[in-house]
Protein backbone atom coordinates (compact mmCIF):
# COMPACT_ATOMS: atom_id res chain seq x y z
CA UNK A 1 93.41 111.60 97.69
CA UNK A 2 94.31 110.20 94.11
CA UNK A 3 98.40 109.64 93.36
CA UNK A 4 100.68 112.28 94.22
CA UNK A 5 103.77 111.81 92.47
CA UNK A 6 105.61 114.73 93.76
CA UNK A 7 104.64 113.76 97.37
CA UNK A 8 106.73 114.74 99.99
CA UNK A 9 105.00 114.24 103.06
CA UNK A 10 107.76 112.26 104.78
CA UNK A 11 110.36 113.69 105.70
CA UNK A 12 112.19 110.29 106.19
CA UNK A 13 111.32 109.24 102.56
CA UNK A 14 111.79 111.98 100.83
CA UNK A 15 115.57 112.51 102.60
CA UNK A 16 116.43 108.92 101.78
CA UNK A 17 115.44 109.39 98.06
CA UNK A 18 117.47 112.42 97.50
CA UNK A 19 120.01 111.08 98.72
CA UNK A 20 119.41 108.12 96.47
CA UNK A 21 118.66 110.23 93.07
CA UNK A 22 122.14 111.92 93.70
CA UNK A 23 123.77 108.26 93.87
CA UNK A 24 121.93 107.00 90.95
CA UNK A 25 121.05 110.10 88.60
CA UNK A 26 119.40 107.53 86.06
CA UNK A 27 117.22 106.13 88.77
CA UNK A 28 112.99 106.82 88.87
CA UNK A 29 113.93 107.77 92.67
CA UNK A 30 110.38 109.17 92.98
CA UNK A 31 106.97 108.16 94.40
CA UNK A 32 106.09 105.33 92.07
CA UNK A 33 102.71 105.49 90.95
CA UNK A 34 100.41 102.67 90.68
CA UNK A 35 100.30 100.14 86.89
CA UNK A 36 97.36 98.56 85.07
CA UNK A 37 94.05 99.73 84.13
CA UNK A 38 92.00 102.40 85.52
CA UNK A 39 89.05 100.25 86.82
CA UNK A 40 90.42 96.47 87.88
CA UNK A 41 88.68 93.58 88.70
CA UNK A 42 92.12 92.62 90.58
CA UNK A 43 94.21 95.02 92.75
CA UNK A 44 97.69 93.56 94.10
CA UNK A 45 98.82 95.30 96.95
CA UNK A 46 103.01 95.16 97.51
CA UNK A 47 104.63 96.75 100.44
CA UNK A 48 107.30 99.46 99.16
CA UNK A 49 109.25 100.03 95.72
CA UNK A 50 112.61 98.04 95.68
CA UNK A 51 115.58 100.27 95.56
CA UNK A 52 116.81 98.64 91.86
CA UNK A 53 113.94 97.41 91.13
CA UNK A 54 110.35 100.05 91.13
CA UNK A 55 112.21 102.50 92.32
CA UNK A 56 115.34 102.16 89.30
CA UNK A 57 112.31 101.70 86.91
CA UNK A 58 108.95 103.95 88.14
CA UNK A 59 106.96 100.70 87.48
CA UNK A 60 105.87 98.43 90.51
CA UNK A 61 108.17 95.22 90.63
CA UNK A 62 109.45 96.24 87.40
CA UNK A 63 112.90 95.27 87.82
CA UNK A 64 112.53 93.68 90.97
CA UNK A 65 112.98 90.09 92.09
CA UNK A 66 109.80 89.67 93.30
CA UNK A 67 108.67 90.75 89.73
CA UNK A 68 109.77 87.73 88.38
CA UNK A 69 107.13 85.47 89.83
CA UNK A 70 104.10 88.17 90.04
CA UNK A 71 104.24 88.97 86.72
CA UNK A 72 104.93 85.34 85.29
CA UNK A 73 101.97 84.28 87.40
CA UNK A 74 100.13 86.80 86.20
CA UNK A 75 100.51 86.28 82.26
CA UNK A 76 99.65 82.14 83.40
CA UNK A 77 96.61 83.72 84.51
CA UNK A 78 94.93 86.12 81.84
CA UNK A 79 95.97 89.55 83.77
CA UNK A 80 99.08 90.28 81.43
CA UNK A 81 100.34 90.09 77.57
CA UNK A 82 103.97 88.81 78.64
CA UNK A 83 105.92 86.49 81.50
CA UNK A 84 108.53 89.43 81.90
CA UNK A 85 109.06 92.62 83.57
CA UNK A 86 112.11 94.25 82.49
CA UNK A 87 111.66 97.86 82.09
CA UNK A 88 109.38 100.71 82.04
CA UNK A 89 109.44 100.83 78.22
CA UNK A 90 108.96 96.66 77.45
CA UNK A 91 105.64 96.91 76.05
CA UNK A 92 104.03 95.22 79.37
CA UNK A 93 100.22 95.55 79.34
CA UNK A 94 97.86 94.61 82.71
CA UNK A 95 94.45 93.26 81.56
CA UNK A 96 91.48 93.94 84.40
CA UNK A 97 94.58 94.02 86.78
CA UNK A 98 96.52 97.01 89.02
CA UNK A 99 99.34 97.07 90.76
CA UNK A 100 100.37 98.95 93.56
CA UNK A 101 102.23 99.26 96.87
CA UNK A 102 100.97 100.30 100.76
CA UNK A 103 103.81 102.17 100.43
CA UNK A 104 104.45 104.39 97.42
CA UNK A 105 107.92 105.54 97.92
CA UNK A 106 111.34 103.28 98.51
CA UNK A 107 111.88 103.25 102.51
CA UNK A 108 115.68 102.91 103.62
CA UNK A 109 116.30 98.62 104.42
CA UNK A 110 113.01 98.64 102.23
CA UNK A 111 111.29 98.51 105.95
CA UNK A 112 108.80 101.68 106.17
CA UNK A 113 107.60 102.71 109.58
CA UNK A 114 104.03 103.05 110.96
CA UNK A 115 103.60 106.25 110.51
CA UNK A 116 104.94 106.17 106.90
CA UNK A 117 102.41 103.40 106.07
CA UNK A 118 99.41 105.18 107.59
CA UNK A 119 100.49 108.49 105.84
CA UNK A 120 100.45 106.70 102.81
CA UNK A 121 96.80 104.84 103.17
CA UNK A 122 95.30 108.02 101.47
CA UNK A 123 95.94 106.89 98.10
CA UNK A 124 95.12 103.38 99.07
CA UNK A 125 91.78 104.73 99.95
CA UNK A 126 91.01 105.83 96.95
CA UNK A 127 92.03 102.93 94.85
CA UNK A 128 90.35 100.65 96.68
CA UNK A 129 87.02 103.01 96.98
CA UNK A 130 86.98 102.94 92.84
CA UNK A 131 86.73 98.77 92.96
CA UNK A 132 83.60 97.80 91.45
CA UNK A 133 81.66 95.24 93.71
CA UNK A 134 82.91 91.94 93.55
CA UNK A 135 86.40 92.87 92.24
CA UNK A 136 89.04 91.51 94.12
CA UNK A 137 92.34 92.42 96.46
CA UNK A 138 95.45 90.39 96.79
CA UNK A 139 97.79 91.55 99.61
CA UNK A 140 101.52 90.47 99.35
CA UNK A 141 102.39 90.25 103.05
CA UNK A 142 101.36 91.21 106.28
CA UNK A 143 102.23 94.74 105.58
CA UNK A 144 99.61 94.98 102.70
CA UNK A 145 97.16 92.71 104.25
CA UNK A 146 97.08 95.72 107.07
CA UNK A 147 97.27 98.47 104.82
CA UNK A 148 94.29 97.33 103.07
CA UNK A 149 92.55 96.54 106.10
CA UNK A 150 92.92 100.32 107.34
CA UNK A 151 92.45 101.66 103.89
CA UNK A 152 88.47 99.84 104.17
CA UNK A 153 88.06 101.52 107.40
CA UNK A 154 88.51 98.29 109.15
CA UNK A 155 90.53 97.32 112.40
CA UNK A 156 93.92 95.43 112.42
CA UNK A 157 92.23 92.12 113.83
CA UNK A 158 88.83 92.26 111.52
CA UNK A 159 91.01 89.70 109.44
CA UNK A 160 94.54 87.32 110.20
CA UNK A 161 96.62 87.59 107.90
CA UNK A 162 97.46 83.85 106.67
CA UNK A 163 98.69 82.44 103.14
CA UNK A 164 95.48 82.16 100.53
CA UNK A 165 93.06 83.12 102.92
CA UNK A 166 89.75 84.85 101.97
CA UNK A 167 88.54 87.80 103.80
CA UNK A 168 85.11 90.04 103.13
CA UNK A 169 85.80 93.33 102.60
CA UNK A 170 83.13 96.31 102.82
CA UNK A 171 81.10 96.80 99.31
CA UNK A 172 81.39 92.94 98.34
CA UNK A 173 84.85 93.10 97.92
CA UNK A 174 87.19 90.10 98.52
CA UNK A 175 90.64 89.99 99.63
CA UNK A 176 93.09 87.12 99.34
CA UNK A 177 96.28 87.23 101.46
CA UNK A 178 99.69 85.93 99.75
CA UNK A 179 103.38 84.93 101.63
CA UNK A 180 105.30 88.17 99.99
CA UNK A 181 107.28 87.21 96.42
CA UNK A 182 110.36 88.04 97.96
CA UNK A 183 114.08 86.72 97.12
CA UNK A 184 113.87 85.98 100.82
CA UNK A 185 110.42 84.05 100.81
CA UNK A 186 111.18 82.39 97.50
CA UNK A 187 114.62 81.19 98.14
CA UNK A 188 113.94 80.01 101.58
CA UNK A 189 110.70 78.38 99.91
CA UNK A 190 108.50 79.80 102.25
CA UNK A 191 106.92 80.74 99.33
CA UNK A 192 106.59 77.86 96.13
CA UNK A 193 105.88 78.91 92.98
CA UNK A 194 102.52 76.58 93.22
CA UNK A 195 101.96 78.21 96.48
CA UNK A 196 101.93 81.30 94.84
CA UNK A 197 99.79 80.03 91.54
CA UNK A 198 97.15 79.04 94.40
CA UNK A 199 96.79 82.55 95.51
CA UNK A 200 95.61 83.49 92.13
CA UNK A 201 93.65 80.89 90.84
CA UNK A 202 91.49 81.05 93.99
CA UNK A 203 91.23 84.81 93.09
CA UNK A 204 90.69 83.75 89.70
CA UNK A 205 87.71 81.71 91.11
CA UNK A 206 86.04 84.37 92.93
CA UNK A 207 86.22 87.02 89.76
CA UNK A 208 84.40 83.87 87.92
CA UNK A 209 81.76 83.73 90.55
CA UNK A 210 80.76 87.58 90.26
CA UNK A 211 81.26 87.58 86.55
């Protein structure tokens, strides 16, 4: 199933962002769709939308924290025309690049249950069906890395999740696994910024090889 943005299928979610969208009238407080072009080579899988971040803005890390790093990294690497994320309306453009979230809509704690994230896998389906061969997926988290694993038709332990590991995918697709870009991760350095610039150059690599 492509996008839904009026989805409403959980009942969890869609309480908590009512509730939300009364507190902050201004805010997106919606499902937040996916950003980039239509038919990527690269597909970056987050977990949910941040409540002042994607889900203040209606664009994926927009706003966020964890934007700050993805999308510098990204503009180091080719797959943007700017370091910075700072609103819906900044003139931000993807090049062969999408992102989007296992979870579409912001979860209360930002911690979406099982069910919620298996509900959701629909539209991950689909995204990840329209890859072209060779085109690759880079899952922020354990979270993603799973999501994207169910969304192939694949069981939880066909891959481990670990830090810029390579996994095959079905229909010669790659995926790369990355330490989230949380404040949490990045702070705590769990995550370095050249840990992070690893993740993408080796993605980088394997677009060059099927070029």
């Amino acid at each position: 199933m492509p996008f839904d943005p009026g989805c409403r299928d959980c009942p969890r979610l869609s309480q908590f962002l009512d509730e939300v969208r009364a507190q902050y009238p201004a805010y997106h407080a919606a499902p937040v769709a996916p950003f980039g072009v239509d038919e990527p080579d690269l597909l970056i899988v987050g977990l949910a939308p941040g409540m002042h971040g994607a889900n203040a803005t209606g664009r994926p890390f927009t706003g966020d924290y964890a934007g700050i790093l993805l999308y510098d990294t990204l503009h180091r690497y080719g797959f943007s025309n700017q370091s910075e994320s700072r609103a819906r309306n900044d003139g931000l453009q993807l090049y062969r690049c999408r992102i989007t979230n296992a979870v579409k809509c912001l979860p209360p704690q930002n911690k979406p249950v099982g069910e919620e994230i298996a509900r959701c896998n629909r539209y991950l389906q689909v995204e990840i069906a329209g890859l072209r061969p060779g085109a690759v997926v880079i899952a922020l988290g354990s979270i993603a890395h799973q999501a994207v694993l169910r969304a192939c038709g694949l069981k939880p332990l066909a891959g481990k999740f670990g830090h810029n590991r390579v996994h095959d995918l079905p229909n010669g697709l790659k995926l790369v696994d990355s330490y989230h870009c949380s404040r949490y991760n990045t702070q705590t350095r769990r995550l370095t910024e050249a840990m992070f610039h690893q993740v993408f150059a080796r993605a980088a690599a394997l677009l060059q090889a099927t070029a």
